[in-house]
PDB file of N, CA and C in Angstrom:
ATOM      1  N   UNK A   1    -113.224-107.310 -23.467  1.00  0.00           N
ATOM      2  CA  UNK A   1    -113.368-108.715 -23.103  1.00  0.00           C
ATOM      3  C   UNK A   1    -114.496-108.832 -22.079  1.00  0.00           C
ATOM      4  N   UNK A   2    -115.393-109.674 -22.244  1.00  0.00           N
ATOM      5  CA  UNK A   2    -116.764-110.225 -21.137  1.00  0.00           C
ATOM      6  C   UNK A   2    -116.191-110.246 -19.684  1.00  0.00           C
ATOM      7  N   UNK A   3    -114.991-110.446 -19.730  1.00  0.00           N
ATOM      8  CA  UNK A   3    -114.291-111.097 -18.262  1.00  0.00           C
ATOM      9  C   UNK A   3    -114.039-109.703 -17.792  1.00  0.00           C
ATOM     10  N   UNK A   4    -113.637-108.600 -18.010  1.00  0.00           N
ATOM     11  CA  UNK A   4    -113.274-107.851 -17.824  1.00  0.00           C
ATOM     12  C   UNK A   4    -114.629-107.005 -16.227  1.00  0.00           C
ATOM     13  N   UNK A   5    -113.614-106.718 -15.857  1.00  0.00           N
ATOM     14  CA  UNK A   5    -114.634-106.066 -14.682  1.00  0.00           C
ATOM     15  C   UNK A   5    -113.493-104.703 -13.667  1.00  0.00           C
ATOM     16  N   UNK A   6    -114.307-103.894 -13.670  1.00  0.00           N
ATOM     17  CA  UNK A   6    -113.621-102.397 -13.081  1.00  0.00           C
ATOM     18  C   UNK A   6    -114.647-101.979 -11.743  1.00  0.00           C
ATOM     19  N   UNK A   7    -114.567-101.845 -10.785  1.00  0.00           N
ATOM     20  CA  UNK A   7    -115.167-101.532  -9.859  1.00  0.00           C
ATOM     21  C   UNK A   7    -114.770-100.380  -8.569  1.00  0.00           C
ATOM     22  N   UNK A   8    -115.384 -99.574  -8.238  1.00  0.00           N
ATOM     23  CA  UNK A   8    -115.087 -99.123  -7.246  1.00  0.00           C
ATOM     24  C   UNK A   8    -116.559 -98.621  -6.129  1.00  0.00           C
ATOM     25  N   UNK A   9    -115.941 -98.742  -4.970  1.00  0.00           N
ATOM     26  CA  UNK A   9    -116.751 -98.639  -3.872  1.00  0.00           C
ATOM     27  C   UNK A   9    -116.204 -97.796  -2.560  1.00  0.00           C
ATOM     28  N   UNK A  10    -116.645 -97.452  -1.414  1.00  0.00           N
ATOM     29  CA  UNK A  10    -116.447 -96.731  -0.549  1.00  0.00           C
ATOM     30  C   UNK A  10    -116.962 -97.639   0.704  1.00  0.00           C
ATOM     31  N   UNK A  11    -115.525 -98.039   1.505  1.00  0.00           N
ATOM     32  CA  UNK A  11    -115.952 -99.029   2.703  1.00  0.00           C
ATOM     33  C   UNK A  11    -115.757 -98.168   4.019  1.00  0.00           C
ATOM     34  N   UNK A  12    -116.346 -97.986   5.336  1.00  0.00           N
ATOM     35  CA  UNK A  12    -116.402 -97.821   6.387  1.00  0.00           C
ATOM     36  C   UNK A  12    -114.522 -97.761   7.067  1.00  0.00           C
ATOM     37  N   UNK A  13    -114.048 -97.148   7.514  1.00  0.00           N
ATOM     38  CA  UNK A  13    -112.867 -97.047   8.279  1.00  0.00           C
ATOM     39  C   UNK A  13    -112.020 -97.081   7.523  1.00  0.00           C
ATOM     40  N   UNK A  14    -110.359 -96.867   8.009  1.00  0.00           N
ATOM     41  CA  UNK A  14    -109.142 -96.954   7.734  1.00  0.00           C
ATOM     42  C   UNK A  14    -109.147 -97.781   6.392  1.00  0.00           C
ATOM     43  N   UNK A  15    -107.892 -97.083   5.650  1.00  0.00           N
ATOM     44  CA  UNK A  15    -107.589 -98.337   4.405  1.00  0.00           C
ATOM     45  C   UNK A  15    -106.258 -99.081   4.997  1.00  0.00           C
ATOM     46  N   UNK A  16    -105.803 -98.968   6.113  1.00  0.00           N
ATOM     47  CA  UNK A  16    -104.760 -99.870   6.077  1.00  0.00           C
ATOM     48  C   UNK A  16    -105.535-101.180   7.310  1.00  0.00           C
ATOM     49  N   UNK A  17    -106.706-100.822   7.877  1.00  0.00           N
ATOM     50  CA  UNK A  17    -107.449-101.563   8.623  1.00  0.00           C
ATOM     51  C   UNK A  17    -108.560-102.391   7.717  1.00  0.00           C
ATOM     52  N   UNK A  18    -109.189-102.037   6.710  1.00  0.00           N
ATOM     53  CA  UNK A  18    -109.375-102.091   5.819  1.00  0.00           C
ATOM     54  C   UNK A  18    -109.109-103.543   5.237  1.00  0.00           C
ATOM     55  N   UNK A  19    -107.780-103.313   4.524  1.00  0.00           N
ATOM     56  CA  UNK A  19    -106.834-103.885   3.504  1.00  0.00           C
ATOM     57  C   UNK A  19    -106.759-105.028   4.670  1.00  0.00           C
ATOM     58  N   UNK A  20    -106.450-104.939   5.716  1.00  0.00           N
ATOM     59  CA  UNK A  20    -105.755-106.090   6.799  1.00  0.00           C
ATOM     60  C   UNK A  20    -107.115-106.924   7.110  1.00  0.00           C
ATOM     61  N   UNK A  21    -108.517-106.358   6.980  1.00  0.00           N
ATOM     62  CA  UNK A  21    -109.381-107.082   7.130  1.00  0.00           C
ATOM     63  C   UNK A  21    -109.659-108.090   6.393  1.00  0.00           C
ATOM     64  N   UNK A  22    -109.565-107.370   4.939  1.00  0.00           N
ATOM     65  CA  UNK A  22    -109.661-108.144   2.882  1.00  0.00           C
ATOM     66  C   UNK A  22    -108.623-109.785   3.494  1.00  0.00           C
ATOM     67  N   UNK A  23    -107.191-109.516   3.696  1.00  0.00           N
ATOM     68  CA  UNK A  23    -105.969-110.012   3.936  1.00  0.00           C
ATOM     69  C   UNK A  23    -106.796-111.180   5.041  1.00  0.00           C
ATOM     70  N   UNK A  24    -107.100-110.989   6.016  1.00  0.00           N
ATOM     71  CA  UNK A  24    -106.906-111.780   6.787  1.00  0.00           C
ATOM     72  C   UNK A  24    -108.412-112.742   6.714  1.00  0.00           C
ATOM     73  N   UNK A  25    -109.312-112.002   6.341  1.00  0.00           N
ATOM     74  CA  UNK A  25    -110.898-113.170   5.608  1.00  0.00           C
ATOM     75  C   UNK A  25    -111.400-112.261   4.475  1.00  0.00           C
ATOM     76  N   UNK A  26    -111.003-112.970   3.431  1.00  0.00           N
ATOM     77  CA  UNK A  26    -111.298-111.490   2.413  1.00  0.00           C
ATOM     78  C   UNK A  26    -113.030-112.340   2.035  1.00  0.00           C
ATOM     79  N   UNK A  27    -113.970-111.468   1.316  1.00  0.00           N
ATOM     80  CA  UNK A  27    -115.325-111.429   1.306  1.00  0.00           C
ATOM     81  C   UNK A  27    -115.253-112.830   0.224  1.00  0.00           C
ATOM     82  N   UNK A  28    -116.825-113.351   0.582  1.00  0.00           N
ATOM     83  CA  UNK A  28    -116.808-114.671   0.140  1.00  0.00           C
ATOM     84  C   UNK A  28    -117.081-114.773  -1.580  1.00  0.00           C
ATOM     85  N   UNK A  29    -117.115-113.672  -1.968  1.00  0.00           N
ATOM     86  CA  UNK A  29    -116.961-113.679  -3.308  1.00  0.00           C
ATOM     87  C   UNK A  29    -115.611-114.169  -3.967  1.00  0.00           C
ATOM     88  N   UNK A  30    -114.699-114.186  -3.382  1.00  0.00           N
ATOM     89  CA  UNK A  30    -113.458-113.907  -3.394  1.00  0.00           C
ATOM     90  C   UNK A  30    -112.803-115.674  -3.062  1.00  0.00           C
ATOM     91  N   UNK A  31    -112.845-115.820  -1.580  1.00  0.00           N
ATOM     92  CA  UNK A  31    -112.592-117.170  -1.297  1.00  0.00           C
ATOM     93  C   UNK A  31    -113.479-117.909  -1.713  1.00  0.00           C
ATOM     94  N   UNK A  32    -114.800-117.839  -2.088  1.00  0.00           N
ATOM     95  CA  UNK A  32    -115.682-119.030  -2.348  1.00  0.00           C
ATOM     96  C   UNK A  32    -115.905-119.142  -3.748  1.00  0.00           C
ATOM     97  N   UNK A  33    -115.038-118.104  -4.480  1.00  0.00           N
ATOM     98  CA  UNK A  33    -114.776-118.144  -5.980  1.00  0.00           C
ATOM     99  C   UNK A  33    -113.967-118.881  -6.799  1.00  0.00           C
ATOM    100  N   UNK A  34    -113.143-119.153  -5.603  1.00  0.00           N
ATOM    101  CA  UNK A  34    -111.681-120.159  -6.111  1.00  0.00           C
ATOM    102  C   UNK A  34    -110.340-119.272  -6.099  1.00  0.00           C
ATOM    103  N   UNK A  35    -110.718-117.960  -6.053  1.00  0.00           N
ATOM    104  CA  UNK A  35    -109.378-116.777  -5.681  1.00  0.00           C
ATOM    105  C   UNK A  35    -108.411-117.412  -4.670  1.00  0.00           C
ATOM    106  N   UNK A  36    -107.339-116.889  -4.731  1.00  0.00           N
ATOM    107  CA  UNK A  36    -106.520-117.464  -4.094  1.00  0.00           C
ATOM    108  C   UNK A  36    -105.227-115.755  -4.144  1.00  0.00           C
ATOM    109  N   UNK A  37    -105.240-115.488  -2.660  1.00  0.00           N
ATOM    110  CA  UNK A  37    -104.138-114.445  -2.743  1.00  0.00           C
ATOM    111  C   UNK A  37    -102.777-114.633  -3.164  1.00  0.00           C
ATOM    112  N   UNK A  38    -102.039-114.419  -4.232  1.00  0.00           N
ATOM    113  CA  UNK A  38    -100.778-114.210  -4.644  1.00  0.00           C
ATOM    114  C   UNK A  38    -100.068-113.283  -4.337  1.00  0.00           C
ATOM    115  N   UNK A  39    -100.299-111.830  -4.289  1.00  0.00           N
ATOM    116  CA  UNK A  39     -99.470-111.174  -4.354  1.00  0.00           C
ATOM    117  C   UNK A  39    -100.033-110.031  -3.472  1.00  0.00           C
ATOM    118  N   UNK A  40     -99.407-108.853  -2.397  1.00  0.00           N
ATOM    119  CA  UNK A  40     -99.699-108.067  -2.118  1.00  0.00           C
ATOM    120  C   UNK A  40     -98.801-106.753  -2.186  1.00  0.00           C
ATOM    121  N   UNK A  41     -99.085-105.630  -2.195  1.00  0.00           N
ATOM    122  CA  UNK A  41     -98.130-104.172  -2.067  1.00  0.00           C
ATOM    123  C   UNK A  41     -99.019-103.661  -0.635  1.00  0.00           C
ATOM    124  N   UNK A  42     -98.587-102.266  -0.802  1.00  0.00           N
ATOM    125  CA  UNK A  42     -98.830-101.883   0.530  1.00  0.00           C
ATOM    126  C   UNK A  42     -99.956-101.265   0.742  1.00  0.00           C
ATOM    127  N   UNK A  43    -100.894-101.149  -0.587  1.00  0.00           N
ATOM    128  CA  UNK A  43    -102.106-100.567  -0.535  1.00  0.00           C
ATOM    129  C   UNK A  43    -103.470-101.462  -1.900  1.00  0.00           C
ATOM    130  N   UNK A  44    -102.648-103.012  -1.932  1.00  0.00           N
ATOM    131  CA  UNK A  44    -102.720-103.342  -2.967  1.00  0.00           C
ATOM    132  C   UNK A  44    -103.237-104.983  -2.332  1.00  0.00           C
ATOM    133  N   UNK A  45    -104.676-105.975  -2.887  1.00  0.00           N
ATOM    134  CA  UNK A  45    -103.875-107.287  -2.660  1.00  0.00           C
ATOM    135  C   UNK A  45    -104.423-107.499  -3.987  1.00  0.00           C
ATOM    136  N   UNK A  46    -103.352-108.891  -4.668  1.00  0.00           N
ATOM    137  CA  UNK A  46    -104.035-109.624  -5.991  1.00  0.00           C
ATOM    138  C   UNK A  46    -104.397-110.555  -5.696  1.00  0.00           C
ATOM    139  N   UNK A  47    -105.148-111.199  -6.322  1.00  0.00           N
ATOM    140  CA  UNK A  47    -105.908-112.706  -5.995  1.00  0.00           C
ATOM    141  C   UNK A  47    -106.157-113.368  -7.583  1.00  0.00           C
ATOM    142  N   UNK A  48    -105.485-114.661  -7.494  1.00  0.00           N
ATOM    143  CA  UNK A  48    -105.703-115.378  -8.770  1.00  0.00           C
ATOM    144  C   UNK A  48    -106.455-116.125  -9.218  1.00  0.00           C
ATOM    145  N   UNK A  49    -107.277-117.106  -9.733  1.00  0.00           N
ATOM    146  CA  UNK A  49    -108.016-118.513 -10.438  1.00  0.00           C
ATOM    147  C   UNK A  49    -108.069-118.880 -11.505  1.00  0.00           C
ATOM    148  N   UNK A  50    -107.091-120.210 -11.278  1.00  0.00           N
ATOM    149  CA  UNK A  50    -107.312-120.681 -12.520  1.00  0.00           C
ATOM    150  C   UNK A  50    -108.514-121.529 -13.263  1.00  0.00           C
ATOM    151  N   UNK A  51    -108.858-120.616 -13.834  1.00  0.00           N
ATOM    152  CA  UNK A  51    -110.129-120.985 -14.554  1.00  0.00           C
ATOM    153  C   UNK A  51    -109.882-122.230 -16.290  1.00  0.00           C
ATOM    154  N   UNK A  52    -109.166-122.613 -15.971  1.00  0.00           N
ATOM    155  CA  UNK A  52    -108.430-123.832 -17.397  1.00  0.00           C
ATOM    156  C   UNK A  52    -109.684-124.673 -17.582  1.00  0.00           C
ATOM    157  N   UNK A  53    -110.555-124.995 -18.590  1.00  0.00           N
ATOM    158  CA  UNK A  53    -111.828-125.835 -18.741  1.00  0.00           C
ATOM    159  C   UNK A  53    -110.737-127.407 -18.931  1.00  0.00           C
ATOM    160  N   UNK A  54    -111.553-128.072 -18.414  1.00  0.00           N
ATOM    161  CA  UNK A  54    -111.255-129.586 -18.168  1.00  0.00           C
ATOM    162  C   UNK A  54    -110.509-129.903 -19.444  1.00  0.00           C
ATOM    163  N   UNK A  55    -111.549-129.806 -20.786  1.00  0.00           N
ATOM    164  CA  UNK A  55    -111.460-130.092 -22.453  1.00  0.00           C
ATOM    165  C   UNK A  55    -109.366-129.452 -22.664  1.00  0.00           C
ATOM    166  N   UNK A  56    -109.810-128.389 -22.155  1.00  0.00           N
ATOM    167  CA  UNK A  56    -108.466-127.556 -22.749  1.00  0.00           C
ATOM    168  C   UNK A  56    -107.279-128.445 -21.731  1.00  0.00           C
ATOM    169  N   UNK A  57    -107.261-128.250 -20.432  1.00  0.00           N
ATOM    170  CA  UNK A  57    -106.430-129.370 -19.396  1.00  0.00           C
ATOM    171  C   UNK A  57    -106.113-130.773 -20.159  1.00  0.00           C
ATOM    172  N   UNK A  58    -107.163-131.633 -20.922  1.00  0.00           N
ATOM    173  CA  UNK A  58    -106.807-132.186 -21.634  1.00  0.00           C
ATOM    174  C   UNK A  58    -106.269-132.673 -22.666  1.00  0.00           C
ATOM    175  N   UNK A  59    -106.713-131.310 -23.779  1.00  0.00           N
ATOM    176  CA  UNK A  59    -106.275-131.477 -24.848  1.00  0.00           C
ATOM    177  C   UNK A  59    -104.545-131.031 -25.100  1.00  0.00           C
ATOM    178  N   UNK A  60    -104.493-130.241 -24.153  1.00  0.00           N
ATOM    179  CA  UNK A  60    -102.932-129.794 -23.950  1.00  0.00           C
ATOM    180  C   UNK A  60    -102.123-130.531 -22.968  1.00  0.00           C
ATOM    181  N   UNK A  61    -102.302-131.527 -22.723  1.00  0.00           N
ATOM    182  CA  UNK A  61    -101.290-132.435 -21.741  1.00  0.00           C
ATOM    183  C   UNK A  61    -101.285-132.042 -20.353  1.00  0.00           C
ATOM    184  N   UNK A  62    -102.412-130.788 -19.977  1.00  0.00           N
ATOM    185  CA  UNK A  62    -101.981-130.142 -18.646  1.00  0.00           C
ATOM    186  C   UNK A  62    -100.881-129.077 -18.875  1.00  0.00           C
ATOM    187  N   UNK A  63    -100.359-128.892 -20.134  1.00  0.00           N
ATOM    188  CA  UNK A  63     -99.491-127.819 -20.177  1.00  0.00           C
ATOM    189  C   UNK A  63    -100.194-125.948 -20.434  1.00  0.00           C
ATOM    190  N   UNK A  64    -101.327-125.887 -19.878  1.00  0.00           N
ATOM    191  CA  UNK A  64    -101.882-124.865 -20.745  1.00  0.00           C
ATOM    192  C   UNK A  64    -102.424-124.742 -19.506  1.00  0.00           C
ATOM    193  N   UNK A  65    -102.263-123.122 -19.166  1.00  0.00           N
ATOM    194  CA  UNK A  65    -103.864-122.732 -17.834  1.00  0.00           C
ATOM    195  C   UNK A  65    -104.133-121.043 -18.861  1.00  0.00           C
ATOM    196  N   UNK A  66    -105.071-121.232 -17.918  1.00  0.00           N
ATOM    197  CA  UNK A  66    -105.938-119.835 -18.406  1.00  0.00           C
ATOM    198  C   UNK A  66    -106.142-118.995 -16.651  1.00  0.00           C
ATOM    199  N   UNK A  67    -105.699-118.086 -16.654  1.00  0.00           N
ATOM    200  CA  UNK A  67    -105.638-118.079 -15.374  1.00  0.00           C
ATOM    201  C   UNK A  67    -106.094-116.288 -15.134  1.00  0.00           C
ATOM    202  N   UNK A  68    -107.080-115.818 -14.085  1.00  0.00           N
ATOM    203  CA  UNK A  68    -107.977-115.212 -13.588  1.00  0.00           C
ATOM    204  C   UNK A  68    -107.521-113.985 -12.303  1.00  0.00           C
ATOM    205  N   UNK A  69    -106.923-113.264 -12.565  1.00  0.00           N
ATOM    206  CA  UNK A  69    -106.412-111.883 -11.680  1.00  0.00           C
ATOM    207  C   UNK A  69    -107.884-110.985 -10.974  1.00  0.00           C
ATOM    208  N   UNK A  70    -107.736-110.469 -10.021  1.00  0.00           N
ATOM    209  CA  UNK A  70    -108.204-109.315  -9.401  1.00  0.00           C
ATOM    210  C   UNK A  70    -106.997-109.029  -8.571  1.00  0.00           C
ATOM    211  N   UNK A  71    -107.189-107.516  -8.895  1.00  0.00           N
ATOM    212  CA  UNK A  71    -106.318-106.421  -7.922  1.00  0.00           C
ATOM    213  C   UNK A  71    -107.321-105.429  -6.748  1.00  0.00           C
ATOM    214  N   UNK A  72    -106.823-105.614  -6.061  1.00  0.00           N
ATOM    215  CA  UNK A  72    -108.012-104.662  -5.163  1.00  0.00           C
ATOM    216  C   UNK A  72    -106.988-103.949  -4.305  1.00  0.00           C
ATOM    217  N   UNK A  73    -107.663-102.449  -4.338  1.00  0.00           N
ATOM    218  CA  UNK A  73    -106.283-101.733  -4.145  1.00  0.00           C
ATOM    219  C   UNK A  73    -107.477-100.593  -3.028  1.00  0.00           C
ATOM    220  N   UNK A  74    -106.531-100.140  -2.054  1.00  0.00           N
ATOM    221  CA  UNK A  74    -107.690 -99.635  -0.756  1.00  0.00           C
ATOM    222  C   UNK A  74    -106.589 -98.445  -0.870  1.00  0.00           C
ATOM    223  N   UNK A  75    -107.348 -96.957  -1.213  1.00  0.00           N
ATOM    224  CA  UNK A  75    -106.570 -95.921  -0.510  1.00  0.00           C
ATOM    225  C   UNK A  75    -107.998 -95.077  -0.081  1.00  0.00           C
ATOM    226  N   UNK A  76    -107.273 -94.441   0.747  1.00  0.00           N
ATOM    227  CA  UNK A  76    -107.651 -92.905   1.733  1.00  0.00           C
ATOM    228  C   UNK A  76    -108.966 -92.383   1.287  1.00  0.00           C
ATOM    229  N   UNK A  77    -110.022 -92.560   1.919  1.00  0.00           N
ATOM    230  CA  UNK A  77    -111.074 -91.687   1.275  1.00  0.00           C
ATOM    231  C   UNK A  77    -111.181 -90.249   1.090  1.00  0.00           C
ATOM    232  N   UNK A  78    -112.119 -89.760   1.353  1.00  0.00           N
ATOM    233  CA  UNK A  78    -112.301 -88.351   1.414  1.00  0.00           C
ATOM    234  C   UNK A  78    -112.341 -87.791   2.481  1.00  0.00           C
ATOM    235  N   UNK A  79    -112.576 -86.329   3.318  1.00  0.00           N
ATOM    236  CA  UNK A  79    -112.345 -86.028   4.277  1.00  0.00           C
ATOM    237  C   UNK A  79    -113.612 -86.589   5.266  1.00  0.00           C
ATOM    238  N   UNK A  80    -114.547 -87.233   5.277  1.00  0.00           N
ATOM    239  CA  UNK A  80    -115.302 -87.999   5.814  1.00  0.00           C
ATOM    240  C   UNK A  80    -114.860 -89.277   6.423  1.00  0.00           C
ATOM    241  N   UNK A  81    -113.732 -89.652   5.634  1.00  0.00           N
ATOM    242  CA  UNK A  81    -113.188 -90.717   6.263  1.00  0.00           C
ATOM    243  C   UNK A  81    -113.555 -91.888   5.196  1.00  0.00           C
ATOM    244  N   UNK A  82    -113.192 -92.665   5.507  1.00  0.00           N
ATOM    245  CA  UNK A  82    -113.834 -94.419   4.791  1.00  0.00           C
ATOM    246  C   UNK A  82    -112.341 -94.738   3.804  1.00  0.00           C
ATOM    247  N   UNK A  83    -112.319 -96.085   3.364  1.00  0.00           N
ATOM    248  CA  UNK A  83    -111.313 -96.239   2.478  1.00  0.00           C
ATOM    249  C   UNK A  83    -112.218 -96.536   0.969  1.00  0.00           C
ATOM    250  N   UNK A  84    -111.693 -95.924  -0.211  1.00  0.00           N
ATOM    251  CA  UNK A  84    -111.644 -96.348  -1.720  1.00  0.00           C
ATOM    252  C   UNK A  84    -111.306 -97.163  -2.047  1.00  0.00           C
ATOM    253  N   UNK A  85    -111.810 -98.442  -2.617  1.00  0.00           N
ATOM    254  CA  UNK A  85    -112.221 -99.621  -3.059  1.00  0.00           C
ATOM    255  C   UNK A  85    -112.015 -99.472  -4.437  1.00  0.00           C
ATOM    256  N   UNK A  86    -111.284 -99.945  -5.627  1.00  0.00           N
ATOM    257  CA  UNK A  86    -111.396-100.424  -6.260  1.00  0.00           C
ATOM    258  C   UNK A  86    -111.250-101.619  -6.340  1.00  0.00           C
ATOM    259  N   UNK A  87    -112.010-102.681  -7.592  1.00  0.00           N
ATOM    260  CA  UNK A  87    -111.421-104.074  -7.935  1.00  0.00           C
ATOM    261  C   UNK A  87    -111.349-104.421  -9.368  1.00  0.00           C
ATOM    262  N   UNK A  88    -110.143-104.462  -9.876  1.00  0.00           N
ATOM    263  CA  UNK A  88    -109.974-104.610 -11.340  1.00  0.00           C
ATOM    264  C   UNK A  88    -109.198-106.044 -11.641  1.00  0.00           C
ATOM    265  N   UNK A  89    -109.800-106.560 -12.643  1.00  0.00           N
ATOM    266  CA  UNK A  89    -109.220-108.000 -13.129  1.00  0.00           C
ATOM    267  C   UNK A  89    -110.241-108.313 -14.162  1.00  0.00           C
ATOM    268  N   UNK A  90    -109.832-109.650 -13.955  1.00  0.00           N
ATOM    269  CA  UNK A  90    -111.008-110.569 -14.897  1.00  0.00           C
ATOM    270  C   UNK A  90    -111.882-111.522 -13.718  1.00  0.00           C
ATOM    271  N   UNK A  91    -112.669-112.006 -14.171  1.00  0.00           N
ATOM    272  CA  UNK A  91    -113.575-112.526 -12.585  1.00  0.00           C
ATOM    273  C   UNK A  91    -114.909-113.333 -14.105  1.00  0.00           C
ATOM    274  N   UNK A  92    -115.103-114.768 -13.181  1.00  0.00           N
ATOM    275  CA  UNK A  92    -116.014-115.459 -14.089  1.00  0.00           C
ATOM    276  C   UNK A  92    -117.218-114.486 -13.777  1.00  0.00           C
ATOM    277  N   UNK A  93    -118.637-115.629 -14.381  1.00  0.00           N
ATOM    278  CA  UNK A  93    -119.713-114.761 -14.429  1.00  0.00           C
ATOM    279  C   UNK A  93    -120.269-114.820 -13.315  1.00  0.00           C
ATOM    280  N   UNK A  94    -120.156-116.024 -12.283  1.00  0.00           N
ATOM    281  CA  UNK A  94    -120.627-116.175 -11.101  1.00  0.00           C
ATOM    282  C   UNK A  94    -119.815-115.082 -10.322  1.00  0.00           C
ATOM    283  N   UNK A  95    -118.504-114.885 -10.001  1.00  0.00           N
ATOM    284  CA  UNK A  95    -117.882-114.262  -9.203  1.00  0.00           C
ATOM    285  C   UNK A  95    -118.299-113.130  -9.910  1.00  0.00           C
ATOM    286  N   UNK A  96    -118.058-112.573 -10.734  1.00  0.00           N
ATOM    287  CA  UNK A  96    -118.544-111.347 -11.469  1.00  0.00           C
ATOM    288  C   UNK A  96    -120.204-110.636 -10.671  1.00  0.00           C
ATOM    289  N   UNK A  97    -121.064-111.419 -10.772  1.00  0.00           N
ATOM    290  CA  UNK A  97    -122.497-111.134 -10.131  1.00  0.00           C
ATOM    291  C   UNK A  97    -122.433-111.150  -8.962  1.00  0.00           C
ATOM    292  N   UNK A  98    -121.460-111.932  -7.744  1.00  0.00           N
ATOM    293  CA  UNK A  98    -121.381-111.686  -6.630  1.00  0.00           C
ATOM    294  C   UNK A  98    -120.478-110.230  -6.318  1.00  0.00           C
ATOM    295  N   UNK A  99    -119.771-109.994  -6.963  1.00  0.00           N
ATOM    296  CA  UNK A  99    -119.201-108.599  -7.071  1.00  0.00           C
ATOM    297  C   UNK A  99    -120.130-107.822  -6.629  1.00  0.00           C
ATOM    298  N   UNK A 100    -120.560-107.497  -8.009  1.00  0.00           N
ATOM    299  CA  UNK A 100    -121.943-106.312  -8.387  1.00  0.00           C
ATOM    300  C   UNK A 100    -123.127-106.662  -7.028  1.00  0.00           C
ATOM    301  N   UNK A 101    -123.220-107.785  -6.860  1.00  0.00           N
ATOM    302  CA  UNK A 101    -124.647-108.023  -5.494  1.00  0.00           C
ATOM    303  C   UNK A 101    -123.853-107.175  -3.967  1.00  0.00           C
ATOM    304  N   UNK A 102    -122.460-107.408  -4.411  1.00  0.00           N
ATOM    305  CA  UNK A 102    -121.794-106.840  -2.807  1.00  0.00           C
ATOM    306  C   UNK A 102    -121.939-105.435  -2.633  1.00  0.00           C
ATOM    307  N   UNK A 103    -121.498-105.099  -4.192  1.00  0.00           N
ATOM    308  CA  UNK A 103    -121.098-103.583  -4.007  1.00  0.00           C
ATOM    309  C   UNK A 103    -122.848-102.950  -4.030  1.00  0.00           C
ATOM    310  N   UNK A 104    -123.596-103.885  -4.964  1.00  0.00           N
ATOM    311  CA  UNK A 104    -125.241-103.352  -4.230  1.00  0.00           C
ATOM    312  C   UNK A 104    -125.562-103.211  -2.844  1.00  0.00           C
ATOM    313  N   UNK A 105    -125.132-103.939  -1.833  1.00  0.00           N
ATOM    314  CA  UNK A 105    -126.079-104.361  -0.629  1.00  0.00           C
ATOM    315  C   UNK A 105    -124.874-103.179  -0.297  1.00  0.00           C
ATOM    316  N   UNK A 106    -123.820-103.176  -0.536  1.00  0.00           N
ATOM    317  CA  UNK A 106    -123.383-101.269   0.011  1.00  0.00           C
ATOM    318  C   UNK A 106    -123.751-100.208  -0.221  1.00  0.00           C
ATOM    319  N   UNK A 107    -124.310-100.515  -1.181  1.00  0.00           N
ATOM    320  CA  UNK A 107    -124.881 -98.848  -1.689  1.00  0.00           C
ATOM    321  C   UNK A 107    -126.478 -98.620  -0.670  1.00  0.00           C
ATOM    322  N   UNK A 108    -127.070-100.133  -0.830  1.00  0.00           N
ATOM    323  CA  UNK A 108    -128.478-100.171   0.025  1.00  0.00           C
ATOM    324  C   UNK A 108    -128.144 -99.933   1.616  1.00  0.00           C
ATOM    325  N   UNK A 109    -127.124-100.286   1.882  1.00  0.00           N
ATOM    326  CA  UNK A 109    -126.867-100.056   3.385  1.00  0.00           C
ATOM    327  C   UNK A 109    -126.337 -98.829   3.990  1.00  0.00           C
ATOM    328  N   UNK A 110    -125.935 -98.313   2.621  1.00  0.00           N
ATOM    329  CA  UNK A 110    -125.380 -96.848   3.231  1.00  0.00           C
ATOM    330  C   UNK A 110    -126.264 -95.638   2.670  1.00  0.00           C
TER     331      UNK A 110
END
């Protein structure tokens, strides 16, 4: 599926400092995407959007969503330290390219 997106990255410090950072202002790809946190575990947060096109909202009475997951899950790096980043879901094409631009300007910065 196009929507489909698998990612992983390597962030600076702790994953439970980390994870509490995501949690408490997570990156603007994320909030300025329309994500919205639903659900968390202990090394885990999900974030949802419903992405339902207007046409479809209409044509189904409002009974119909189409609706948009990422899981981003932070464990333990390597003995260097840092936490492991993955982010797996579905993500539009805009949020999708802000992804990939983030996890670029990490790779350029480190």
């Amino acid at each position: 599926m196009a929507d489909e997106l698998t990612l992983a990255f390597t962030l600076p410090g702790r994953d439970a400092d980390v994870r509490a950072a995501w949690r408490a202002e997570p990156p603007a790809f994320l909030a300025g995407g329309g994500y919205e946190r639903i659900d968390e575990s202990y090394d885990t947060l999900v974030y949802e959007d419903d992405v339902t096109a207007k046409g479809t909202r209409l044509l189904m009475f409002g009974m119909a969503t189409t609706l948009y997951r990422l899981s981003v899950t932070f464990r333990p790096g390597d003995a260097a330290g840092g936490t492991h980043v993955t982010i797996t879901g579905q993500a539009k094409d805009g949020v999708r390219d802000a992804i990939l631009r983030y996890a670029d300007e990490l790779r350029s910065a480190g």
